[in-house]
Protein backbone atom coordinates (compact mmCIF):
# COMPACT_ATOMS: atom_id res chain seq x y z
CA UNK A 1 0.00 0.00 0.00
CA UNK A 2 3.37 2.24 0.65
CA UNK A 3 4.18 2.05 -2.72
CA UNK A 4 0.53 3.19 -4.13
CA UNK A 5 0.65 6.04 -1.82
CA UNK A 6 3.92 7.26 -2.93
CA UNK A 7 2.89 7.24 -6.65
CA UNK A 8 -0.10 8.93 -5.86
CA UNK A 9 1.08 11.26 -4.26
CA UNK A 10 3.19 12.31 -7.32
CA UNK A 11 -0.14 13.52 -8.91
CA UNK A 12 -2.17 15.90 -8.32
CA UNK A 13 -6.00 16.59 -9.66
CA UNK A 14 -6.85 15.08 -13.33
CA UNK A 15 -3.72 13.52 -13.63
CA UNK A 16 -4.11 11.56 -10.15
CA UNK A 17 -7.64 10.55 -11.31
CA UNK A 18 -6.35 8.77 -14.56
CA UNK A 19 -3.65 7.24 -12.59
CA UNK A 20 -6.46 5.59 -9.88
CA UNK A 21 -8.20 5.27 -13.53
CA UNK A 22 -5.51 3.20 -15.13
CA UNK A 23 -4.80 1.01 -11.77
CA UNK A 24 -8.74 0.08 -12.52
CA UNK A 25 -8.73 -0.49 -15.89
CA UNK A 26 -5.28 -2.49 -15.67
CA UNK A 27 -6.68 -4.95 -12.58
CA UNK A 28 -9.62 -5.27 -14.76
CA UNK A 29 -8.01 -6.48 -18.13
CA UNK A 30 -5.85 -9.00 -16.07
CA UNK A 31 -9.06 -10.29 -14.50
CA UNK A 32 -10.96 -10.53 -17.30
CA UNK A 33 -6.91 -12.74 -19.23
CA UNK A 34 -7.11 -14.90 -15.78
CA UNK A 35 -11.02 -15.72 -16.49
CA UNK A 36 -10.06 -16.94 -20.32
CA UNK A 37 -7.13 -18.69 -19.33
CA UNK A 38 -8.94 -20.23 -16.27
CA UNK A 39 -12.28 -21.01 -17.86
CA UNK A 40 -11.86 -20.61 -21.73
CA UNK A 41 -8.48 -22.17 -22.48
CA UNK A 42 -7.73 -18.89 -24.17
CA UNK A 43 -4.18 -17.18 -23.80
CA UNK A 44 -2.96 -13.87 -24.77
CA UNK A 45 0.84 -12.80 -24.80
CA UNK A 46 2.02 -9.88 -22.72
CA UNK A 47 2.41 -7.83 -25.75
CA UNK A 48 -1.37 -8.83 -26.94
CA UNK A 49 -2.65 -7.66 -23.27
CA UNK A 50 -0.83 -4.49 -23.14
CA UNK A 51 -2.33 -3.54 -26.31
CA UNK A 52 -6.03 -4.34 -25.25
CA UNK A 53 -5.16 -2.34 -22.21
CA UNK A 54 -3.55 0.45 -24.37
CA UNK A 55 -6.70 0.49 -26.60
CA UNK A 56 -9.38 0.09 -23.66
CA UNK A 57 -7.72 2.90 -22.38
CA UNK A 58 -8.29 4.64 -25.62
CA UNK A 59 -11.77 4.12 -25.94
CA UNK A 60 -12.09 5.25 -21.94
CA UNK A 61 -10.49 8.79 -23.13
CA UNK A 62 -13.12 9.05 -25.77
CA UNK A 63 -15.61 8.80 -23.62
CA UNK A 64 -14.75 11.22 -21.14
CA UNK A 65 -12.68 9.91 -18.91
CA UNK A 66 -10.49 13.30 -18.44
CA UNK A 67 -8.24 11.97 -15.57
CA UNK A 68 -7.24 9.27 -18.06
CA UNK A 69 -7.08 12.07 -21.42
CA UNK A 70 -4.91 14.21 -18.86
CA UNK A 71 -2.63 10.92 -17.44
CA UNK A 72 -2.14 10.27 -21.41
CA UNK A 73 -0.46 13.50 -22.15
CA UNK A 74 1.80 13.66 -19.02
């Protein structure tokens, strides 16, 4: 928990926001790779899950999510 508090507080406002915005959306994606691998049989490199975050993330900033739009351009 040290270590979250740390890089949070190296943020402040918008940028902060994405960053608690990313953490989510991050945790999320590697739930959703342990469900296929655990129940589908499915597998996805490293490289193939960083770019579903990366594009997740993209689609997240289109729909508003400033803190995200404003953690993208830091």
């Amino acid at each position: 928990m040290r270590w979250w508090r740390r890089l949070r507080s190296l943020f402040d406002g918008e940028p902060r926001s994405g960053l608690d915005s990313l953490f989510a959306l991050v945790s999320w994606q590697i739930w959703k790779e342990r469900n296929a691998r655990c129940f589908r049989g499915e597998t996805a490199s490293v490289s193939e899950l960083l770019q579903l975050i990366k594009a997740e993330a993209d689609r997240w900033i289109e729909a508003g999510s400033g803190g995200l739009g404003a953690l993208a351009s830091v």
